[in-house]
C-alpha atoms as a PDB file:
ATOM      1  CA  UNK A   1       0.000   0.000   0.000  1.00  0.00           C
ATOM      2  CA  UNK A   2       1.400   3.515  -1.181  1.00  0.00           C
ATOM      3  CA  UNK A   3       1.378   5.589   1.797  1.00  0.00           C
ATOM      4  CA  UNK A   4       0.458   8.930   2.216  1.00  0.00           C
ATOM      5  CA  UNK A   5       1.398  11.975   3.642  1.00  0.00           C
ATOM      6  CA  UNK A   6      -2.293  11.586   6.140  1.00  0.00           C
ATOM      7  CA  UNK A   7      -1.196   7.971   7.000  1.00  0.00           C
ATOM      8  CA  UNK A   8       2.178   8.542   7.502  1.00  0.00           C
ATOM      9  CA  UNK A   9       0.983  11.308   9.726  1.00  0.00           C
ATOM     10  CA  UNK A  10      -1.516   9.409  11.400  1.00  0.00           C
ATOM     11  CA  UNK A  11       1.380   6.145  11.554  1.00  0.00           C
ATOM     12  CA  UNK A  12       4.138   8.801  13.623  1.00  0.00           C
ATOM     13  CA  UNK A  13       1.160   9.588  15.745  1.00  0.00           C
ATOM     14  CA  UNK A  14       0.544   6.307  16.781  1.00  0.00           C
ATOM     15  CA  UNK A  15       4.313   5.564  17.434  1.00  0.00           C
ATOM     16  CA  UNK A  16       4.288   8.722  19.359  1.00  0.00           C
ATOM     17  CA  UNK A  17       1.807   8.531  21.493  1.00  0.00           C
ATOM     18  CA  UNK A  18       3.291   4.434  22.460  1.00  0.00           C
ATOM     19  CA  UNK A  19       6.376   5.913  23.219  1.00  0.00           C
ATOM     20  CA  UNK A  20       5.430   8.031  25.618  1.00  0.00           C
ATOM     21  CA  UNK A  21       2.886   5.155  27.250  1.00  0.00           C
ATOM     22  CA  UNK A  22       6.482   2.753  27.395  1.00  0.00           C
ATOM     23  CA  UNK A  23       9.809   2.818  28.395  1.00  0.00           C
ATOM     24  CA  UNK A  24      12.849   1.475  26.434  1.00  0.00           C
ATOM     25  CA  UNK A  25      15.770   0.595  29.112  1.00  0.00           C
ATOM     26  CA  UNK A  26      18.307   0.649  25.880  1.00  0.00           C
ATOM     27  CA  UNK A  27      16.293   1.734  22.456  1.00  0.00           C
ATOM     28  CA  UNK A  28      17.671  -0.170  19.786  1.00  0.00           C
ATOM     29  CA  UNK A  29      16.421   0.711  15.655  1.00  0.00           C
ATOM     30  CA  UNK A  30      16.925  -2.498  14.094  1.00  0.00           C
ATOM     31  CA  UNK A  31      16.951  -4.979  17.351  1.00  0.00           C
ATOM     32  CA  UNK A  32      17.182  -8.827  15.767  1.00  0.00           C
ATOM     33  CA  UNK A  33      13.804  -9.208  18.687  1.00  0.00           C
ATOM     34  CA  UNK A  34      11.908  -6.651  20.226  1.00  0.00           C
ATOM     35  CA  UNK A  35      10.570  -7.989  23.730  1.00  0.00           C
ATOM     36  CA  UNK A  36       7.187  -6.366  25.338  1.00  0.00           C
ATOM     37  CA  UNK A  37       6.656  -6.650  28.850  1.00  0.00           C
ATOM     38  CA  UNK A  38       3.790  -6.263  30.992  1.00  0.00           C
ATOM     39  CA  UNK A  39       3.599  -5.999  34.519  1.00  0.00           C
ATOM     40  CA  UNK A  40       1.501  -7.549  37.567  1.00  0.00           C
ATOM     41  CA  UNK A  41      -1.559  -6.327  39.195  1.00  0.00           C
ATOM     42  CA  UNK A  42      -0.182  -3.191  41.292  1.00  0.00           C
ATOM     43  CA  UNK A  43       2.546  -2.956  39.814  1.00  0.00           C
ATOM     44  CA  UNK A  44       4.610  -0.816  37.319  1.00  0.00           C
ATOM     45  CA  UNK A  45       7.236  -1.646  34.450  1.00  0.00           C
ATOM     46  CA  UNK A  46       9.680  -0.957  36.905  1.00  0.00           C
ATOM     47  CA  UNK A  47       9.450  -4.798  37.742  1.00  0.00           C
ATOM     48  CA  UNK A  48      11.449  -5.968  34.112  1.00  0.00           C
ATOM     49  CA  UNK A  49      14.348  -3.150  34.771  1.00  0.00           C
ATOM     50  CA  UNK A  50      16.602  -5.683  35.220  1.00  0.00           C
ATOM     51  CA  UNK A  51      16.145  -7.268  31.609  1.00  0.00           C
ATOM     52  CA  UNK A  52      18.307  -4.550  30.050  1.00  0.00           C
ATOM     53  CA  UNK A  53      21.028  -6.481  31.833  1.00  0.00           C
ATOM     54  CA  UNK A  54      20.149  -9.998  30.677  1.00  0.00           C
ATOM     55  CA  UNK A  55      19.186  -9.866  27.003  1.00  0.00           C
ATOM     56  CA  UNK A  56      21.119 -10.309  24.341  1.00  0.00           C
ATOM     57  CA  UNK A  57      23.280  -6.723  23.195  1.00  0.00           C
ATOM     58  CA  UNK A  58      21.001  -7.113  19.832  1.00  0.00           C
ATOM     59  CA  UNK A  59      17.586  -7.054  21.570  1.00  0.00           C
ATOM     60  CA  UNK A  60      15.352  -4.371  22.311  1.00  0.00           C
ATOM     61  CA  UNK A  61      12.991  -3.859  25.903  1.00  0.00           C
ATOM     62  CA  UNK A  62       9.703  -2.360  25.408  1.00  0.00           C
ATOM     63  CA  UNK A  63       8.088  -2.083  29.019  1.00  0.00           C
ATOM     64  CA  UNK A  64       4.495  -0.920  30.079  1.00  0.00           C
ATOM     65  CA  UNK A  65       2.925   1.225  32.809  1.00  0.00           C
ATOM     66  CA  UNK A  66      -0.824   0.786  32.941  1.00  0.00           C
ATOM     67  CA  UNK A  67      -2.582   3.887  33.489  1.00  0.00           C
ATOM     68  CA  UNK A  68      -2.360   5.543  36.831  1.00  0.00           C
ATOM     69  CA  UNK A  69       1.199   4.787  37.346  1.00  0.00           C
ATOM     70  CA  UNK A  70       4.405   5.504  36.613  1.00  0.00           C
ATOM     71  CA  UNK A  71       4.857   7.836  33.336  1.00  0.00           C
ATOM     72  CA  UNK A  72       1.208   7.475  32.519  1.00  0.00           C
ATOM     73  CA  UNK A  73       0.280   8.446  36.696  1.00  0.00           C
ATOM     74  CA  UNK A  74      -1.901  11.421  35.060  1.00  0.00           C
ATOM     75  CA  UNK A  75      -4.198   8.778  33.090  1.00  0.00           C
ATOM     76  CA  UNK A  76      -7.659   7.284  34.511  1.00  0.00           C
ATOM     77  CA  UNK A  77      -7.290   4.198  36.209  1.00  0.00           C
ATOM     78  CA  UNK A  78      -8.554   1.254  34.194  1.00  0.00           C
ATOM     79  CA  UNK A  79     -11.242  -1.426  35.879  1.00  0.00           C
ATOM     80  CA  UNK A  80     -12.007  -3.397  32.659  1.00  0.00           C
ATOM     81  CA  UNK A  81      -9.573  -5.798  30.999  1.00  0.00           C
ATOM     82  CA  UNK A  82     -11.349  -5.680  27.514  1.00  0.00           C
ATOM     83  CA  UNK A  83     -10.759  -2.108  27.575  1.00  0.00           C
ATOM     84  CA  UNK A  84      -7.351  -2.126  28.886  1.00  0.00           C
ATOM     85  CA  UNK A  85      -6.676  -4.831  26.220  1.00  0.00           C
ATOM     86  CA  UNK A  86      -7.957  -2.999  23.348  1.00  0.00           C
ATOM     87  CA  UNK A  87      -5.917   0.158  24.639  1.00  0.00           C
ATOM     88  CA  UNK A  88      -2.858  -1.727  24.519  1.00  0.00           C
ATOM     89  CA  UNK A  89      -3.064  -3.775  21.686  1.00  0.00           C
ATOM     90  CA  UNK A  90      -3.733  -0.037  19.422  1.00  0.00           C
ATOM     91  CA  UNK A  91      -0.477   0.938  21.062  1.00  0.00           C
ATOM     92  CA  UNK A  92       1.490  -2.363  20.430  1.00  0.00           C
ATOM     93  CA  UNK A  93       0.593  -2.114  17.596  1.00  0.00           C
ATOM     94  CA  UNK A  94       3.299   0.709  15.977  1.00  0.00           C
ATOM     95  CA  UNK A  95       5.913  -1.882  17.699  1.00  0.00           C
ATOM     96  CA  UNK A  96       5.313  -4.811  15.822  1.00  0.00           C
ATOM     97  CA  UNK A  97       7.265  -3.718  12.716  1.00  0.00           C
ATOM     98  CA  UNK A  98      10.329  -5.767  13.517  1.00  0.00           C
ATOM     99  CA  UNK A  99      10.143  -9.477  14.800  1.00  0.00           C
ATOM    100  CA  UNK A 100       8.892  -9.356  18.764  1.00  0.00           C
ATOM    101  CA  UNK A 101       7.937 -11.048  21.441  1.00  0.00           C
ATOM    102  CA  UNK A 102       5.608 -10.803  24.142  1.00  0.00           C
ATOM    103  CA  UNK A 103       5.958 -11.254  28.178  1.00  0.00           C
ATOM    104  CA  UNK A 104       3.409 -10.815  30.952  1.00  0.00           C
ATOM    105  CA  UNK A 105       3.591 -12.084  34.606  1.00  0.00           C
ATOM    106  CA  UNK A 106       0.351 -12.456  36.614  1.00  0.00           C
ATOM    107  CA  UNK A 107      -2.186  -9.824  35.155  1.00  0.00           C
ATOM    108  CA  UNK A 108       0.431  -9.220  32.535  1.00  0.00           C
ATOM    109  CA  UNK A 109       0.187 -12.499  31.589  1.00  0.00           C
ATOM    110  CA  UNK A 110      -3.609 -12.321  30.548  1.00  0.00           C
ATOM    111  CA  UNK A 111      -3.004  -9.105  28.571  1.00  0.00           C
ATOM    112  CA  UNK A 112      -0.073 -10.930  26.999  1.00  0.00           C
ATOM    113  CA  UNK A 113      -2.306 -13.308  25.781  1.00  0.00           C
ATOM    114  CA  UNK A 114      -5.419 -11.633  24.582  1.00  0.00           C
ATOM    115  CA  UNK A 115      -3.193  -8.322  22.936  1.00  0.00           C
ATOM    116  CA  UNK A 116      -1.831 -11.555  21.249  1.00  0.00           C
ATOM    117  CA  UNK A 117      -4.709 -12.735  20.145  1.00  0.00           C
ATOM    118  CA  UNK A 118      -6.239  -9.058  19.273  1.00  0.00           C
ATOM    119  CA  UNK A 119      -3.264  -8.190  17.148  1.00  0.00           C
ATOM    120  CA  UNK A 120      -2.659 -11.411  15.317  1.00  0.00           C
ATOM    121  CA  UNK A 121      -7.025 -11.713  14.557  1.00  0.00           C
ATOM    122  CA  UNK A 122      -6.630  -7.799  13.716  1.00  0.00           C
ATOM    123  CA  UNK A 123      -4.708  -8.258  10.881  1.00  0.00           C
ATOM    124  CA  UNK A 124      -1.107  -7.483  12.217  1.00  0.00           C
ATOM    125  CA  UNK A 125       1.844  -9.729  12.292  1.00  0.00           C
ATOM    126  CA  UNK A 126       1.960 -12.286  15.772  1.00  0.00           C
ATOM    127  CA  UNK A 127       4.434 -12.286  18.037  1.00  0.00           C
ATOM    128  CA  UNK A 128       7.412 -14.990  17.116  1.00  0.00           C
ATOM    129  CA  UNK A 129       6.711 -15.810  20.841  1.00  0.00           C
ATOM    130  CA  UNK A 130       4.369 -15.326  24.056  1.00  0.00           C
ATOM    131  CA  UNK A 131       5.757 -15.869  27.602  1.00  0.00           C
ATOM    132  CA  UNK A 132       2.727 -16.260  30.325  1.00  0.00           C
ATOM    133  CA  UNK A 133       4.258 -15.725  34.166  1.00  0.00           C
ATOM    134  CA  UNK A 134       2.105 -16.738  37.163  1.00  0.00           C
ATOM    135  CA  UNK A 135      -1.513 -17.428  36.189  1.00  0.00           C
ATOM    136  CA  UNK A 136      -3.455 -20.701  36.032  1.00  0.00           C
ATOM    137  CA  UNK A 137      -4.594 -20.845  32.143  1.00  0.00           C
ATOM    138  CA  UNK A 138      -7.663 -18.476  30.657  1.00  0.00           C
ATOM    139  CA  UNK A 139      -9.958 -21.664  31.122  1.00  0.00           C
ATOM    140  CA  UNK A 140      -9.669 -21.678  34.399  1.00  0.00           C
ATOM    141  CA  UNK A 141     -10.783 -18.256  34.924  1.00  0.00           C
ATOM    142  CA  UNK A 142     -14.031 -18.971  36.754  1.00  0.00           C
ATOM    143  CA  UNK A 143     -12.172 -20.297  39.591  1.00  0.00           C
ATOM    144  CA  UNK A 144     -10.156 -17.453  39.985  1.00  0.00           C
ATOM    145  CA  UNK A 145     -11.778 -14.844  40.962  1.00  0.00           C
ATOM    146  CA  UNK A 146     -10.973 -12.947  44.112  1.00  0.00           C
ATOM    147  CA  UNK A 147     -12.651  -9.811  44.772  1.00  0.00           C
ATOM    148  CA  UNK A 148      -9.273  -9.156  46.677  1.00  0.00           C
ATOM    149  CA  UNK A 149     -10.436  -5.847  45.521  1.00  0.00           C
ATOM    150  CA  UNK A 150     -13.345  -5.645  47.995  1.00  0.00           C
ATOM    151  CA  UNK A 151     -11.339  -5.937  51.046  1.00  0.00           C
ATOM    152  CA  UNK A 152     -10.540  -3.265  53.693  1.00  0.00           C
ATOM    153  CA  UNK A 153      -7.171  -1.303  53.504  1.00  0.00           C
ATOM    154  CA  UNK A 154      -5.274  -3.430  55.845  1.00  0.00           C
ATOM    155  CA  UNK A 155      -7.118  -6.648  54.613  1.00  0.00           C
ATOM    156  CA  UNK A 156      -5.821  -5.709  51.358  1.00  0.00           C
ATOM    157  CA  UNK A 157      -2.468  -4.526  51.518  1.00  0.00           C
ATOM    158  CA  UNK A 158      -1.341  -7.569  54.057  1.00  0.00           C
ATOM    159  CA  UNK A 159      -2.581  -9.890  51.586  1.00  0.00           C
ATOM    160  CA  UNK A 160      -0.298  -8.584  48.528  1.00  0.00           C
ATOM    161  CA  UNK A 161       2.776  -8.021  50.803  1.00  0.00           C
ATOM    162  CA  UNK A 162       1.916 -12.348  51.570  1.00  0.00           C
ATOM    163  CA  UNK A 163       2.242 -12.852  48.008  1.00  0.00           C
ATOM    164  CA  UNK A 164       6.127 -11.720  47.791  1.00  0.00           C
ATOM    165  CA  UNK A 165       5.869  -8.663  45.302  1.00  0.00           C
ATOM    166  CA  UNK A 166       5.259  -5.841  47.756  1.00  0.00           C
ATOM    167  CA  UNK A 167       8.034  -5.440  50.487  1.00  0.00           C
ATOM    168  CA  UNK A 168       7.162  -4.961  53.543  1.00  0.00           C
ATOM    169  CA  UNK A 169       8.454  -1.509  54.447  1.00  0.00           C
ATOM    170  CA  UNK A 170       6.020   0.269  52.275  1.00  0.00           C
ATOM    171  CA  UNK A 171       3.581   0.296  55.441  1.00  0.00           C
ATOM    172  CA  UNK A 172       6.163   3.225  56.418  1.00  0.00           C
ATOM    173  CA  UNK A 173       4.723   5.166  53.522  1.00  0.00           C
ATOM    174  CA  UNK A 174       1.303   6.148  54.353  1.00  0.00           C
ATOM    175  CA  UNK A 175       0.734   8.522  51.709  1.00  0.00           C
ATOM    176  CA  UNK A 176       2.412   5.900  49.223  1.00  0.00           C
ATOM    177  CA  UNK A 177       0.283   2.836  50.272  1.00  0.00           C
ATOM    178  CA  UNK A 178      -3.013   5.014  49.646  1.00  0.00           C
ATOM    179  CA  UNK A 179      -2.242   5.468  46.599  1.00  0.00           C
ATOM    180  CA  UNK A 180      -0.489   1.832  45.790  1.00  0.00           C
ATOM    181  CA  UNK A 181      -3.686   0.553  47.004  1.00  0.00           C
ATOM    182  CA  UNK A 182      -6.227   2.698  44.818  1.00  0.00           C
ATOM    183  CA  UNK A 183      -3.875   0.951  41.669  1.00  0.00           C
ATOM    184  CA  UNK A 184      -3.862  -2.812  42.949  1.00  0.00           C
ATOM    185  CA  UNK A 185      -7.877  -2.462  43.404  1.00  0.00           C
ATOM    186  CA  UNK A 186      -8.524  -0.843  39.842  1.00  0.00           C
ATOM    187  CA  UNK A 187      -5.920  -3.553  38.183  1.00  0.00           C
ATOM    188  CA  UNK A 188      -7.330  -6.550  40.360  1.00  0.00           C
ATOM    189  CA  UNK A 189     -11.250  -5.479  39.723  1.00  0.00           C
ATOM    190  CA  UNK A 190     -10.192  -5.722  35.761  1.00  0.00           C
ATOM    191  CA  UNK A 191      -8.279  -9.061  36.337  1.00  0.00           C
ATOM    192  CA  UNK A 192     -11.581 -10.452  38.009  1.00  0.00           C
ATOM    193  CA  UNK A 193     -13.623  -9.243  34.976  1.00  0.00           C
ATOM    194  CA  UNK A 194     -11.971 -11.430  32.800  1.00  0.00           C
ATOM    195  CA  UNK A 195     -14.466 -13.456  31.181  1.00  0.00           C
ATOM    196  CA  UNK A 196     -12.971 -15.737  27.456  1.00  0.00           C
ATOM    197  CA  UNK A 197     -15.512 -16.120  25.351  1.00  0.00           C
ATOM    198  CA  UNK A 198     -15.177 -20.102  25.421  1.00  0.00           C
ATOM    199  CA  UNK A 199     -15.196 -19.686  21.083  1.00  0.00           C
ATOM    200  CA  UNK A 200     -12.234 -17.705  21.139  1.00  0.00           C
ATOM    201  CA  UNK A 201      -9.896 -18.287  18.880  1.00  0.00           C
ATOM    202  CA  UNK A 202      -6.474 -19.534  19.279  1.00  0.00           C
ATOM    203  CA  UNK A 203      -3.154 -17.525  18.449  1.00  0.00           C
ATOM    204  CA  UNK A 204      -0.414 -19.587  16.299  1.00  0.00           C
ATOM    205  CA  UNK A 205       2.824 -18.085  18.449  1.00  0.00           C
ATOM    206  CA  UNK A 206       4.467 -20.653  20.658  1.00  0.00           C
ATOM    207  CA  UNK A 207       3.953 -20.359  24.508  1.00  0.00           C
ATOM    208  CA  UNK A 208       6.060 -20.839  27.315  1.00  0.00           C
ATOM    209  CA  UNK A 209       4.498 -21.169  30.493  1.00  0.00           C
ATOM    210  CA  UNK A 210       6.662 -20.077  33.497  1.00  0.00           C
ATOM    211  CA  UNK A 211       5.453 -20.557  37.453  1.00  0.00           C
ATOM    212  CA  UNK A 212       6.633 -21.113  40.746  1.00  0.00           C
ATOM    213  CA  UNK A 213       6.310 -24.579  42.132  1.00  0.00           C
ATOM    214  CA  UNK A 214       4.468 -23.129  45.393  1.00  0.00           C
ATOM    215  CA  UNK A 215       2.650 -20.718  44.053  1.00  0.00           C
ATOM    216  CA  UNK A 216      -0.921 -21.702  45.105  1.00  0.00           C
ATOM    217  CA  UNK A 217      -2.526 -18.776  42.751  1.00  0.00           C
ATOM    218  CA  UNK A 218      -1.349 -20.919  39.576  1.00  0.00           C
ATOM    219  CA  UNK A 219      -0.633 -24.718  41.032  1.00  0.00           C
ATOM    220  CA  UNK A 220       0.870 -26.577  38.224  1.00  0.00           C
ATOM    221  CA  UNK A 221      -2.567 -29.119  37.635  1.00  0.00           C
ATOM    222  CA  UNK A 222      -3.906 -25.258  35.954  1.00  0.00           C
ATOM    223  CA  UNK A 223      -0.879 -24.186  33.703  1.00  0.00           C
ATOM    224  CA  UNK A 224      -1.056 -27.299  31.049  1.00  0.00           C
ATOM    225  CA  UNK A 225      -4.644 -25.916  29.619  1.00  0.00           C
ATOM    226  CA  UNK A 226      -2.814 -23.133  28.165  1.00  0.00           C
ATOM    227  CA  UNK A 227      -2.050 -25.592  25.275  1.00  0.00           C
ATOM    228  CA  UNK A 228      -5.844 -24.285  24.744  1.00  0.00           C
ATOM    229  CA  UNK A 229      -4.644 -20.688  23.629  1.00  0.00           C
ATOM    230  CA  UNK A 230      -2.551 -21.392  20.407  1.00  0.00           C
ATOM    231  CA  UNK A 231      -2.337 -23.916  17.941  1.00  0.00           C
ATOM    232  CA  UNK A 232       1.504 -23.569  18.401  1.00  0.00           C
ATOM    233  CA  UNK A 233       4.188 -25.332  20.733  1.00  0.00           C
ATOM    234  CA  UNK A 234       3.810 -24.977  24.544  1.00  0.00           C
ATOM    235  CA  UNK A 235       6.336 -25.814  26.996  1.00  0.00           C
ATOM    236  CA  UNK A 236       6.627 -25.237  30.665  1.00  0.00           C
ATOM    237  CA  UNK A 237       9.441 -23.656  32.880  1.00  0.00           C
ATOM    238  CA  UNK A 238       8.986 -24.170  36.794  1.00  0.00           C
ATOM    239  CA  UNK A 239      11.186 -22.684  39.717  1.00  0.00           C
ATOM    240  CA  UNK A 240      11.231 -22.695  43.145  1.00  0.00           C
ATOM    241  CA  UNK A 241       9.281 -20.727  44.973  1.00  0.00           C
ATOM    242  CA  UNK A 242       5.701 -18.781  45.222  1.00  0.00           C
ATOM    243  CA  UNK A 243       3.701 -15.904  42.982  1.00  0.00           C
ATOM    244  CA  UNK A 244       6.741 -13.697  42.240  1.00  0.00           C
ATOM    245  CA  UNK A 245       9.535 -16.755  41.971  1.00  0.00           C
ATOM    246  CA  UNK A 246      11.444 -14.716  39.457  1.00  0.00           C
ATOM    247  CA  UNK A 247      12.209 -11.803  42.137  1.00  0.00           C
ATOM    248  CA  UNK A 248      15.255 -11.096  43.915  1.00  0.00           C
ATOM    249  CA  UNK A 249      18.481 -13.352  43.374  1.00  0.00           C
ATOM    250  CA  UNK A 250      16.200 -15.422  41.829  1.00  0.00           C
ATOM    251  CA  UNK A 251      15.851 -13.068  38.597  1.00  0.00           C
ATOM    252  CA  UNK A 252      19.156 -14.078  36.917  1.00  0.00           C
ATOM    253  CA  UNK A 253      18.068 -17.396  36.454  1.00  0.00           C
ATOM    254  CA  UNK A 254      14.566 -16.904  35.482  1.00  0.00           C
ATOM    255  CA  UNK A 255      16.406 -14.201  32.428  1.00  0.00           C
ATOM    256  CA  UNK A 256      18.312 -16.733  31.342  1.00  0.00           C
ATOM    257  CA  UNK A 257      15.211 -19.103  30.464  1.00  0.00           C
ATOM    258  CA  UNK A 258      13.396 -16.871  29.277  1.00  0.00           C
ATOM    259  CA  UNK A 259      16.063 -15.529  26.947  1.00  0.00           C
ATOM    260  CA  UNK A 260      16.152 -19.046  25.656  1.00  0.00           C
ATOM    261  CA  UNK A 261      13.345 -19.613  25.119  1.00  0.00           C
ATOM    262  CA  UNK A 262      12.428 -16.877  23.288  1.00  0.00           C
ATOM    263  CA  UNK A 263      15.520 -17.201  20.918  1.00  0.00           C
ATOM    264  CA  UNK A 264      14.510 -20.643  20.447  1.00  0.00           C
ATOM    265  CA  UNK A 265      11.042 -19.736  19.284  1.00  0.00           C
ATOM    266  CA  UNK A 266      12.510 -16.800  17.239  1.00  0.00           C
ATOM    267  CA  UNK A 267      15.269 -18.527  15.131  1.00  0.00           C
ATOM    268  CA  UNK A 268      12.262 -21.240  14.201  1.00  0.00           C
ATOM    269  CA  UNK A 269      10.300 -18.662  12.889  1.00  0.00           C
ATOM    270  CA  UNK A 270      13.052 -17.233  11.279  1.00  0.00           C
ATOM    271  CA  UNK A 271      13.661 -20.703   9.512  1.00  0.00           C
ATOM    272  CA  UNK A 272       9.831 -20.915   8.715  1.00  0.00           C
ATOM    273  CA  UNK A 273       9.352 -24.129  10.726  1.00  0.00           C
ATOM    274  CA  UNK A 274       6.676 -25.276  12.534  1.00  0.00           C
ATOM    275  CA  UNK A 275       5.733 -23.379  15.736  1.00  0.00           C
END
């Protein structure tokens, strides 16, 4: 398609207003694999930080804020995850132009899968590979809901700070946890209104499935049915410990797999096999 001084217009618009929603760690123009991150439920990109130190020199880190935090702190909160998938999927979208992957832990993981979905069923080119973190597969979504959102203050907050992600000293911070907590209910009322429409259809990227081997919010009996999401390989990567294994020492380790296996499912579609 010839393009034209209003699309290409309209095209640097779009790019614009994604860069500004995202943060790129090391910005790269022609990166061999462009990896998109998305972030848990109360939390920010500053989570995947440390990926600009474990992928490869030729790879590029796109990270997200949702709304209401971090450089996007001035925008709404978002309580839907059809919405908040349809946002992010228009401003994926201008990043898609070299070959890229997708990551999401937790919350991010269900966005990684449906902006997956929404961009490869809209037309746009899928992701060489999707990496789901620390959520029991999209069929089991009817046993997964919460309403962690509905809980008091101190009900709430003592509740994520038992899951591993939020440290404990940000109960020093009043101002801080007000605020913290107005994100985690917005993000974990749109996580609980998750509903897949049980005729979806499936996306042809590989999967990898990564979990902790105690994490009792996605036990290992409820990560094989996302083999149900694509018609492409899926494998699984376990490590010790709970919800937010990949933290701490801990993230070295988990980089390294999921360098792998994104490389892996890169260089087959590179070679036009099979996924």
């Amino acid at each position: 398609m010839t393009s034209t001084p209003a699309t290409a217009a309209a095209t640097a618009a779009t790019a614009a207003t994604a860069t500004t929603g995202y943060i790129r760690p090391r910005p790269l123009d022609d990166p061999a694999l462009r990896v998109i991150g998305f972030h848990h439920a109360g939390g920010s990109a500053a989570v995947y930080y440390p990926l600009a130190r474990e992928l490869p020199s030729d790879w590029d880190l796109v990270l997200l804020d949702l709304p209401g935090r971090g450089k996007r702190h001035a925008e709404p909160l978002r309580q839907s995850l059809p919405e908040l998938v349809e946002l992010i999927a228009g401003e994926v979208r201008p990043w898609t132009d070299v070959p890229y992957a997708i990551f999401g832990h937790s919350l991010g993981a269900v966005i990684a899968i449906e902006v997956a979905r929404a961009l490869e069923h809209g037309a746009s080119s899928p992701p060489a590979w999707v990496g789901v973190s620390g959520r029991a597969a999209p069929s089991f979504q009817g046993h997964l809901r919460g309403r962690l959102y509905e809980l008091d203050d101190d009900s709430l907050l003592s509740e994520l700070i038992s899951m591993g992600g939020t440290p404990e000293r940000i109960q020093n911070a009043p101002a801080f946890v007000e605020h913290f907590l107005r994100v985690a209910r917005a993000d974990l009322r749109a996580v609980d209104s998750y509903a897949p429409h049980p005729d979806r259809p499936p996306i042809s990227s590989p999967v990898t499935v990564f979990g902790g081997d105690a994490d009792p919010r996605a036990p290992k009996h409820m990560l094989s049915a996302w083999s149900r999401e694509t018609t492409g390989q899926v494998r699984q990567r376990l490590f010790p410990g709970g919800h937010f294994y990949f933290l701490g020492e801990a993230f070295a380790a988990f980089a390294q797999q999921l360098v792998e296996e994104a490389a892996f499912a890169a260089r087959r579609k590179a070679a036009d096999l099979p996924q």
